[in-house]
PDB file of N, CA and C in Angstrom:
ATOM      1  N   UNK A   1    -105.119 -65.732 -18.966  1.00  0.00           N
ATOM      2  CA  UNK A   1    -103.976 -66.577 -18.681  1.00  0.00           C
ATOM      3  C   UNK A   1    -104.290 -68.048 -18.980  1.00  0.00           C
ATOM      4  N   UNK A   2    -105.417 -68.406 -19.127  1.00  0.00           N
ATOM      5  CA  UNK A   2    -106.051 -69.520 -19.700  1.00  0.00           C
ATOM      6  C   UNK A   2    -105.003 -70.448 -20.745  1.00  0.00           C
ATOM      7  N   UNK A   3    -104.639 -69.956 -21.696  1.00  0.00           N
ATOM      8  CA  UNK A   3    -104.212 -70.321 -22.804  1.00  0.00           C
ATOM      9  C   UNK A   3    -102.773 -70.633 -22.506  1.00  0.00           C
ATOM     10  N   UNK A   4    -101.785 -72.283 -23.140  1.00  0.00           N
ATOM     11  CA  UNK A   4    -100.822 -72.275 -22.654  1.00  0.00           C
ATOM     12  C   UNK A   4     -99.493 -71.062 -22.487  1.00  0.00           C
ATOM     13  N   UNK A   5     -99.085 -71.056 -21.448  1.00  0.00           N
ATOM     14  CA  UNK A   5     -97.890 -70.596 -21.229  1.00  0.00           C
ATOM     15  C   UNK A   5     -96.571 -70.879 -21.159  1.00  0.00           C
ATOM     16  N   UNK A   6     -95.610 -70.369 -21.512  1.00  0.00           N
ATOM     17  CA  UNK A   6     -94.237 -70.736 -21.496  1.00  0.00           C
ATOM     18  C   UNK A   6     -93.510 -70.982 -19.778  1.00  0.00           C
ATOM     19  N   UNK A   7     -92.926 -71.724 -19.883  1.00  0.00           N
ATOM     20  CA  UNK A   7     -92.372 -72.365 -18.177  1.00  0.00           C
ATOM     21  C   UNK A   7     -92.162 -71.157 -17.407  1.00  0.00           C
ATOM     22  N   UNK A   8     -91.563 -70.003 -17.714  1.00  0.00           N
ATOM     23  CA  UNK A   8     -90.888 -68.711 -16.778  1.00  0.00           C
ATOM     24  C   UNK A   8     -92.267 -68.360 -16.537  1.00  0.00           C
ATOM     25  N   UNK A   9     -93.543 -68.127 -17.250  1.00  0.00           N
ATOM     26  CA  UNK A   9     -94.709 -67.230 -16.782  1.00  0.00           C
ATOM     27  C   UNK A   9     -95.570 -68.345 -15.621  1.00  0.00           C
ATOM     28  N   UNK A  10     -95.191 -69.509 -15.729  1.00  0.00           N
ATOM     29  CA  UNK A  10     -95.727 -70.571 -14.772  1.00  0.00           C
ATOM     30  C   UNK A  10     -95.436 -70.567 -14.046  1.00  0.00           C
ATOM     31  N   UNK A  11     -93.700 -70.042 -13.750  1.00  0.00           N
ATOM     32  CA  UNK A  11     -92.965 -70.382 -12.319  1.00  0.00           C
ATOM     33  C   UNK A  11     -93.115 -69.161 -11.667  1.00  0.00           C
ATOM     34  N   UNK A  12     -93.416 -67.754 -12.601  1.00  0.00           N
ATOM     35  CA  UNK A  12     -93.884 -66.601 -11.742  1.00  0.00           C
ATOM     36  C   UNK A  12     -95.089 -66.825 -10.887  1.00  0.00           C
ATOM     37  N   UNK A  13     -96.664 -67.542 -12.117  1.00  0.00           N
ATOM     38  CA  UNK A  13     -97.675 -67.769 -11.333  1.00  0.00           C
ATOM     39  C   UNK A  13     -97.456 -68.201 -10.345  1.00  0.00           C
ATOM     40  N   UNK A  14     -96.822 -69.496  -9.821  1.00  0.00           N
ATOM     41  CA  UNK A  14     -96.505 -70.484  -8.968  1.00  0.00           C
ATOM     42  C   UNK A  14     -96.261 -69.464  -7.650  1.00  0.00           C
ATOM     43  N   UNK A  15     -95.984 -68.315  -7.271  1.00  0.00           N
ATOM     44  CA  UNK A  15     -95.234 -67.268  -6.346  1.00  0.00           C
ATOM     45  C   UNK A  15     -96.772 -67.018  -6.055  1.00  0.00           C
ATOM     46  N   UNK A  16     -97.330 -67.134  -4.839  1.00  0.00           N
ATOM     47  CA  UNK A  16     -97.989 -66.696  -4.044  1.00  0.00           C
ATOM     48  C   UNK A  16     -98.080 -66.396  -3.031  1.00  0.00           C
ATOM     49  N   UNK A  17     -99.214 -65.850  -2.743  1.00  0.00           N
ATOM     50  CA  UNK A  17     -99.093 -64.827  -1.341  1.00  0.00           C
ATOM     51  C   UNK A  17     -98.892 -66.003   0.020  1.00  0.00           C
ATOM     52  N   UNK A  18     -99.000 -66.858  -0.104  1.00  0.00           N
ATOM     53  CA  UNK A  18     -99.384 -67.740   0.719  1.00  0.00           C
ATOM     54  C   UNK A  18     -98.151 -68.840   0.779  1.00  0.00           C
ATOM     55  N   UNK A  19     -97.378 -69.230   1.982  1.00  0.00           N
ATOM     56  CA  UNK A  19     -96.105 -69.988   1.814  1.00  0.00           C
ATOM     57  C   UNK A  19     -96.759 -71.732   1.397  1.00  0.00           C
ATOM     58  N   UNK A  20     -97.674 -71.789   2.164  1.00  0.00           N
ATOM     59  CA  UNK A  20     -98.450 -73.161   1.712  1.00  0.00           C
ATOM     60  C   UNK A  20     -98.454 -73.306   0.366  1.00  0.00           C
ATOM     61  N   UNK A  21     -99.301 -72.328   0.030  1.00  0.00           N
ATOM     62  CA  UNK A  21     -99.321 -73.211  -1.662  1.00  0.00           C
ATOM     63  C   UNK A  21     -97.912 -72.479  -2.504  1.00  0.00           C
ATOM     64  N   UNK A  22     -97.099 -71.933  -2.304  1.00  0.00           N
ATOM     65  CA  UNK A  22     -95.398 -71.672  -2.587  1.00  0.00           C
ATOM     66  C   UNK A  22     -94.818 -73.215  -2.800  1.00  0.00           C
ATOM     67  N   UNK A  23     -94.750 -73.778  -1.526  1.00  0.00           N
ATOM     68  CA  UNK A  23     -95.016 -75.266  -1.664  1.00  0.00           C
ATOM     69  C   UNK A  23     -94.955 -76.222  -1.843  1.00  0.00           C
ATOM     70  N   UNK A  24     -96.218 -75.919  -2.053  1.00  0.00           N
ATOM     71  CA  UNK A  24     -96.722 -76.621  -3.343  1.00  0.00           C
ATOM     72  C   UNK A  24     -96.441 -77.273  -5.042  1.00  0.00           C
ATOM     73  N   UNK A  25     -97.374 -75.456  -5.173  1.00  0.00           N
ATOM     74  CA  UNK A  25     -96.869 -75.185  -6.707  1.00  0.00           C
ATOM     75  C   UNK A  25     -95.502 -75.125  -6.797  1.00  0.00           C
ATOM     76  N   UNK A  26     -94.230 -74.912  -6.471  1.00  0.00           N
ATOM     77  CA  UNK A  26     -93.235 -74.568  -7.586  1.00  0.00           C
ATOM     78  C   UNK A  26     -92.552 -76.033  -7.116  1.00  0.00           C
ATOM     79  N   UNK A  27     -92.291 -76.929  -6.404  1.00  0.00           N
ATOM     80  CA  UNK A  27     -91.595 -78.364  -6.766  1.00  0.00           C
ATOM     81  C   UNK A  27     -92.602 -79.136  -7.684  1.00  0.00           C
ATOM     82  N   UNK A  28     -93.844 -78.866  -7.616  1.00  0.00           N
ATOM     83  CA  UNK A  28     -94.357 -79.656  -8.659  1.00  0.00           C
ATOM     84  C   UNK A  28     -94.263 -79.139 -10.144  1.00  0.00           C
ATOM     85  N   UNK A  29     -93.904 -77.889 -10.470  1.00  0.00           N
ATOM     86  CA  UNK A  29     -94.013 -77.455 -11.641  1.00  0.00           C
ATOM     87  C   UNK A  29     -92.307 -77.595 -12.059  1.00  0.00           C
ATOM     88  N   UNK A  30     -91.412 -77.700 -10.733  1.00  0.00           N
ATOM     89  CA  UNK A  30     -90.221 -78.199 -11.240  1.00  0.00           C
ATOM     90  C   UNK A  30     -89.666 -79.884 -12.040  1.00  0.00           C
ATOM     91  N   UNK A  31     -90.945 -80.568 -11.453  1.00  0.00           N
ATOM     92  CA  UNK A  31     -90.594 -82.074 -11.291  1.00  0.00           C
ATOM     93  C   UNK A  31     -91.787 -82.280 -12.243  1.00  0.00           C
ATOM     94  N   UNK A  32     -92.566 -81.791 -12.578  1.00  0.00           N
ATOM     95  CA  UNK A  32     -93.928 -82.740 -13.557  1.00  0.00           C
ATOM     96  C   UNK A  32     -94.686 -81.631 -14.650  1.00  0.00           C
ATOM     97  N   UNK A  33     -94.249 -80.340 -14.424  1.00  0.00           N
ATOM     98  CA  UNK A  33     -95.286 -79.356 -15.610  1.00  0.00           C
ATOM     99  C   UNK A  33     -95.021 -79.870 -16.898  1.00  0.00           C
ATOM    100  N   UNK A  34     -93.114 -80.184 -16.996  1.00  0.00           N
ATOM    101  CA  UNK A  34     -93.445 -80.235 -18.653  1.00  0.00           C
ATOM    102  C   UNK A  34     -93.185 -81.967 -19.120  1.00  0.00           C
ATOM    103  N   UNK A  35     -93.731 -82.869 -17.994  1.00  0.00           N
ATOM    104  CA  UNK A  35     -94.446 -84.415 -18.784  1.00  0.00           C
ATOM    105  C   UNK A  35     -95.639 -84.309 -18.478  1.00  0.00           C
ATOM    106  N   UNK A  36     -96.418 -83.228 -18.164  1.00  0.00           N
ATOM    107  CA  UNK A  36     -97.739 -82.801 -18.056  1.00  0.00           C
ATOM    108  C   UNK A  36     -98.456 -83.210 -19.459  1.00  0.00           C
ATOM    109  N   UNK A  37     -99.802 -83.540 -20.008  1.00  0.00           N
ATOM    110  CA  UNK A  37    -100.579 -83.565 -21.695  1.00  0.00           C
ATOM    111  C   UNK A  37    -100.774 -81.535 -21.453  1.00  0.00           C
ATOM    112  N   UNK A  38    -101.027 -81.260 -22.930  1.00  0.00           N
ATOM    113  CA  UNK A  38    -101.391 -80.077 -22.890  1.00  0.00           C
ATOM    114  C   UNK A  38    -102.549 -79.534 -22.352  1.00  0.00           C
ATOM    115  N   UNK A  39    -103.032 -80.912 -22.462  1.00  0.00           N
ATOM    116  CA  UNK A  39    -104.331 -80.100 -21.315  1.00  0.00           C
ATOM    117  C   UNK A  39    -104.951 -80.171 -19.950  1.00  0.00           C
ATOM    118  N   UNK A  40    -103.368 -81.570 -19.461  1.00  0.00           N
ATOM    119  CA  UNK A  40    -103.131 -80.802 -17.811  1.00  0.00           C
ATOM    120  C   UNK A  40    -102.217 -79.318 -17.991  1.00  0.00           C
ATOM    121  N   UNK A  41    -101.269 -79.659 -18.837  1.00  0.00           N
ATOM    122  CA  UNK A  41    -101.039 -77.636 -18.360  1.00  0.00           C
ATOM    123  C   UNK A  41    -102.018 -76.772 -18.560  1.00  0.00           C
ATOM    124  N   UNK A  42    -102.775 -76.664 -19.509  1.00  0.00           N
ATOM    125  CA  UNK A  42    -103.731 -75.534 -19.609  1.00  0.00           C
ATOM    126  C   UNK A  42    -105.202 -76.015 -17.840  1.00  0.00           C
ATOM    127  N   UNK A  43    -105.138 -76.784 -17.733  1.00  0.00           N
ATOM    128  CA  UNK A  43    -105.610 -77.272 -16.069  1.00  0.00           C
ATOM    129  C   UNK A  43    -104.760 -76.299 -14.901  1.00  0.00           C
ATOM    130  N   UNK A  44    -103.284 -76.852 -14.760  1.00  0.00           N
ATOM    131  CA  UNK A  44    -102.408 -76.094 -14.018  1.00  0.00           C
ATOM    132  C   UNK A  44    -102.513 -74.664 -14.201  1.00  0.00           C
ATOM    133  N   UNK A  45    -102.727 -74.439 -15.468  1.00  0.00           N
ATOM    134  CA  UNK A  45    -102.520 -73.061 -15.396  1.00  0.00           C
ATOM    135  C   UNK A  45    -104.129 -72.020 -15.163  1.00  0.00           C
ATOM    136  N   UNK A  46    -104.775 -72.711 -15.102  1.00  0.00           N
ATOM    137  CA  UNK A  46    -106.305 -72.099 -15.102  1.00  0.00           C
ATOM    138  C   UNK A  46    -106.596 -72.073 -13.380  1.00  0.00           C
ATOM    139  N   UNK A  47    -105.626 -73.542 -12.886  1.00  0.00           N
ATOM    140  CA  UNK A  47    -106.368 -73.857 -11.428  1.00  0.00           C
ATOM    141  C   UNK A  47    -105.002 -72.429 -10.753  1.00  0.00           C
ATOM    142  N   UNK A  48    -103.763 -72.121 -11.372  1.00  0.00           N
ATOM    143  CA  UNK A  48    -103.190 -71.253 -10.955  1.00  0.00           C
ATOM    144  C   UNK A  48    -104.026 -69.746 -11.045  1.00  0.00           C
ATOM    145  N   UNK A  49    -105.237 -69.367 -11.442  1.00  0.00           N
ATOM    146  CA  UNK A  49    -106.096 -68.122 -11.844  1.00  0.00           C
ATOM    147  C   UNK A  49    -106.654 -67.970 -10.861  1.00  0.00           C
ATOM    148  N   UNK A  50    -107.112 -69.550  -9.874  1.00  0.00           N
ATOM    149  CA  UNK A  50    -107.912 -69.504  -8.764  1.00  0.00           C
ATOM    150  C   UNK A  50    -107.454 -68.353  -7.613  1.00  0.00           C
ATOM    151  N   UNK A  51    -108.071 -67.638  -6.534  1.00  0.00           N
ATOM    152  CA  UNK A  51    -107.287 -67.080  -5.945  1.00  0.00           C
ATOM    153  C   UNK A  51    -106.950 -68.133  -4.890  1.00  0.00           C
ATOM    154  N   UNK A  52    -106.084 -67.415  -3.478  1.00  0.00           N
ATOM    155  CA  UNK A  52    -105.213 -67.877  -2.664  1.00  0.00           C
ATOM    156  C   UNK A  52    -106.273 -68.498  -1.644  1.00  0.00           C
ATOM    157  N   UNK A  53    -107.261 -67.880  -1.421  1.00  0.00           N
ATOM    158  CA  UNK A  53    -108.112 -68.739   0.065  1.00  0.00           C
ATOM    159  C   UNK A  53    -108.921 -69.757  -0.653  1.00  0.00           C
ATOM    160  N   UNK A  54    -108.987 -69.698  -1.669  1.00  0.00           N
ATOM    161  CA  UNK A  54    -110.056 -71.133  -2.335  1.00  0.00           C
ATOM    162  C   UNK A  54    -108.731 -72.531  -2.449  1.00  0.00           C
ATOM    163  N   UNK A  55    -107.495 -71.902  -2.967  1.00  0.00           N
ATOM    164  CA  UNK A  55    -106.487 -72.634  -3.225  1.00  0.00           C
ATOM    165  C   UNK A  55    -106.203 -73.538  -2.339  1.00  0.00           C
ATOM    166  N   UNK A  56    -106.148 -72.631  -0.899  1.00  0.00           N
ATOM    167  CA  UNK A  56    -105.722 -73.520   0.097  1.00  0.00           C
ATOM    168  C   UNK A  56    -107.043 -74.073   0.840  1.00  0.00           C
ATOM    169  N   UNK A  57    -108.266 -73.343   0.727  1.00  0.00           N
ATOM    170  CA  UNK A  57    -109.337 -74.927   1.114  1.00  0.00           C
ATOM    171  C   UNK A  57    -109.155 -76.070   0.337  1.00  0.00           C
ATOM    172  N   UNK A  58    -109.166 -75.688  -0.929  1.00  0.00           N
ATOM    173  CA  UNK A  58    -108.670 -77.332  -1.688  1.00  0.00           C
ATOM    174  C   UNK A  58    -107.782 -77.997  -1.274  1.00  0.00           C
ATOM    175  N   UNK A  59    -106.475 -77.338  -1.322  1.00  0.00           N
ATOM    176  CA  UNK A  59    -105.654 -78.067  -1.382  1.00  0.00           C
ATOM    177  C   UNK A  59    -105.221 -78.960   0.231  1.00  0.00           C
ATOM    178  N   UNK A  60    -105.684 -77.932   1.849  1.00  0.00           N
ATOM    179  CA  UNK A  60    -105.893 -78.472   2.725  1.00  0.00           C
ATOM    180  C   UNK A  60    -107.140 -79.329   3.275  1.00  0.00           C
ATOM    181  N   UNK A  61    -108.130 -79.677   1.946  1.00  0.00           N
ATOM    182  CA  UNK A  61    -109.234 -80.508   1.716  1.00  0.00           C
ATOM    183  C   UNK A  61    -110.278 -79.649   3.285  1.00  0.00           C
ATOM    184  N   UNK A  62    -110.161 -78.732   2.869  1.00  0.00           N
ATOM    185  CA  UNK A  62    -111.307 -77.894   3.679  1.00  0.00           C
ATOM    186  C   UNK A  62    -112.529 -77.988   2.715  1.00  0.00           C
ATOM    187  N   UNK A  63    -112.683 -78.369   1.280  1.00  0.00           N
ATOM    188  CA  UNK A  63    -113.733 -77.679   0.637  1.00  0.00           C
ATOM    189  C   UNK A  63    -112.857 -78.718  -0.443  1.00  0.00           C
ATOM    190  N   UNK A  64    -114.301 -79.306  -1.342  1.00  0.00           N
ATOM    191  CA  UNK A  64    -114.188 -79.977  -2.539  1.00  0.00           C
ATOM    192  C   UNK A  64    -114.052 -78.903  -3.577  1.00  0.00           C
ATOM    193  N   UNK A  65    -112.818 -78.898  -4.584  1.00  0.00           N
ATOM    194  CA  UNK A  65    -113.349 -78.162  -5.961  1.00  0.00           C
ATOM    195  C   UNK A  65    -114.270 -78.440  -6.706  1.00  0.00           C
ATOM    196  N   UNK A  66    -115.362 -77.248  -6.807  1.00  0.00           N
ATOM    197  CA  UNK A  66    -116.330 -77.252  -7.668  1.00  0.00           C
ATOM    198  C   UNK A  66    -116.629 -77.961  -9.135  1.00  0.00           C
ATOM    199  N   UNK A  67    -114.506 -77.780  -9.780  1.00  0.00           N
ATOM    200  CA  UNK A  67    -115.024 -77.880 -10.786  1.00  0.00           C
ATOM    201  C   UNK A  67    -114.131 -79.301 -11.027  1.00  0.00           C
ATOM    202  N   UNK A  68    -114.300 -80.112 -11.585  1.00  0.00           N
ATOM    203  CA  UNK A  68    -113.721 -81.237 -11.967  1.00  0.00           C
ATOM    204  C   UNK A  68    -112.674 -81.669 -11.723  1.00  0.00           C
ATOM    205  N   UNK A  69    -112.399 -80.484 -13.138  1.00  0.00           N
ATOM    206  CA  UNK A  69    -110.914 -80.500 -13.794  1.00  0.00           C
ATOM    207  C   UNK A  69    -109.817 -79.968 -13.265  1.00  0.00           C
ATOM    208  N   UNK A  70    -110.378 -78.899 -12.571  1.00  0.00           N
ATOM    209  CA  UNK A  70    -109.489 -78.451 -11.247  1.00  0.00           C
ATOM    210  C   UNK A  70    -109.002 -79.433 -10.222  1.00  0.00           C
ATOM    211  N   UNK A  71    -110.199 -80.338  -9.534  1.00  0.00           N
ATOM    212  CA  UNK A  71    -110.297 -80.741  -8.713  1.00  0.00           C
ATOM    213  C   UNK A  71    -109.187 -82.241  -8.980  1.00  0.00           C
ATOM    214  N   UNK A  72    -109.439 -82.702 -10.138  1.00  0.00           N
ATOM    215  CA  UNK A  72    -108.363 -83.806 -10.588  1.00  0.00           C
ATOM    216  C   UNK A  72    -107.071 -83.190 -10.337  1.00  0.00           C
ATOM    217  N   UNK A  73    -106.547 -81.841 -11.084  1.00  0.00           N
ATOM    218  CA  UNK A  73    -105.727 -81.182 -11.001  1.00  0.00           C
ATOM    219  C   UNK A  73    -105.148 -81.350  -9.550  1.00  0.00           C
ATOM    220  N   UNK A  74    -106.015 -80.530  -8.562  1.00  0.00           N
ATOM    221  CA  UNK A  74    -105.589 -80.578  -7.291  1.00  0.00           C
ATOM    222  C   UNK A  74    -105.014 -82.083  -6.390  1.00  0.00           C
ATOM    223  N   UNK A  75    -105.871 -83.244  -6.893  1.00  0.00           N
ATOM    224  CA  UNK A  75    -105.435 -84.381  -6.774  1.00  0.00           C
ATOM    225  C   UNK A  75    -103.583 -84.847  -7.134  1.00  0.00           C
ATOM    226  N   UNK A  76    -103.941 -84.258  -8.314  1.00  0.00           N
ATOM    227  CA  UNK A  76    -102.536 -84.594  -8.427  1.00  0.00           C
ATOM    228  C   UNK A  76    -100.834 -83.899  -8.529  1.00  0.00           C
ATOM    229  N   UNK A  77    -101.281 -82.709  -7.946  1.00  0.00           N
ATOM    230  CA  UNK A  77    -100.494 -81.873  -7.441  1.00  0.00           C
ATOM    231  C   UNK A  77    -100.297 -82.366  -5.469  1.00  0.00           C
ATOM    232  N   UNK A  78    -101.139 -82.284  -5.400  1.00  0.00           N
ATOM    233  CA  UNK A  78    -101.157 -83.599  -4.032  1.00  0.00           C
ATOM    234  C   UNK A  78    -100.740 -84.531  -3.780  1.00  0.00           C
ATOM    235  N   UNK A  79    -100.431 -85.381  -4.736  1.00  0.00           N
ATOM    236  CA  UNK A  79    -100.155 -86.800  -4.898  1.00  0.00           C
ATOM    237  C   UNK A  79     -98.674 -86.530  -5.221  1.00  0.00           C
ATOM    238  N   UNK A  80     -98.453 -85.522  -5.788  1.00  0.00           N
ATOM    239  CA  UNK A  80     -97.025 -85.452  -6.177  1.00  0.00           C
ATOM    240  C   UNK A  80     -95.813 -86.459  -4.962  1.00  0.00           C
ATOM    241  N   UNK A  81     -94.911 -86.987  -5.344  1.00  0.00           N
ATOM    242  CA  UNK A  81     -93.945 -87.922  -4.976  1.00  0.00           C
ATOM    243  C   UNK A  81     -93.217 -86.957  -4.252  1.00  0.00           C
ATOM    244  N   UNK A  82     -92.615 -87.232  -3.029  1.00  0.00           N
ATOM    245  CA  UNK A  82     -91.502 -86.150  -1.972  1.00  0.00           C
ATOM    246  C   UNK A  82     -90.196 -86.447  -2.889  1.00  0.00           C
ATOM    247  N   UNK A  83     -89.915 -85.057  -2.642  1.00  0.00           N
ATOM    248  CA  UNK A  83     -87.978 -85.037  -3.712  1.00  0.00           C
ATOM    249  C   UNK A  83     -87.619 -85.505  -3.001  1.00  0.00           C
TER     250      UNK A  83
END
């Protein structure tokens, strides 16, 4: 799933088990996926591969992401502006 995806297979990823990161992910992928560079989406869409209990230590800053690019990612899915 690495490789970019078209908006409908993003907004499926975005559906998780978890209402927290529900959220999350789908107002930000409504309001910023596509003025995203291509290689924050291919970011979004890699940090969407992560599973659900790592997701939400990040994203409830229980636990630093390991990996960078994720971790920028997660920043700014965070930062996102209230509708």
């Amino acid at each position: 799933m690495s490789e970019p995806m078209n908006i409908a297979r993003v907004r499926w990823a975005c559906r998780r088990g978890m209402l927290e990161l529900d959220v999350l992910f789908q107002p930000f992928v409504e309001s910023q996926y596509a003025i995203l560079s291509n290689q924050d989406k291919a970011s979004f869409v890699r940090l969407l591969e992560c599973e659900d209990p790592e997701l939400f230590a990040w994203f409830m800053g229980h636990e630093v992401c390991p990996d960078p690019e994720l971790a920028q990612m997660v920043i700014q899915v965070r930062g996102r502006p209230a509708p």
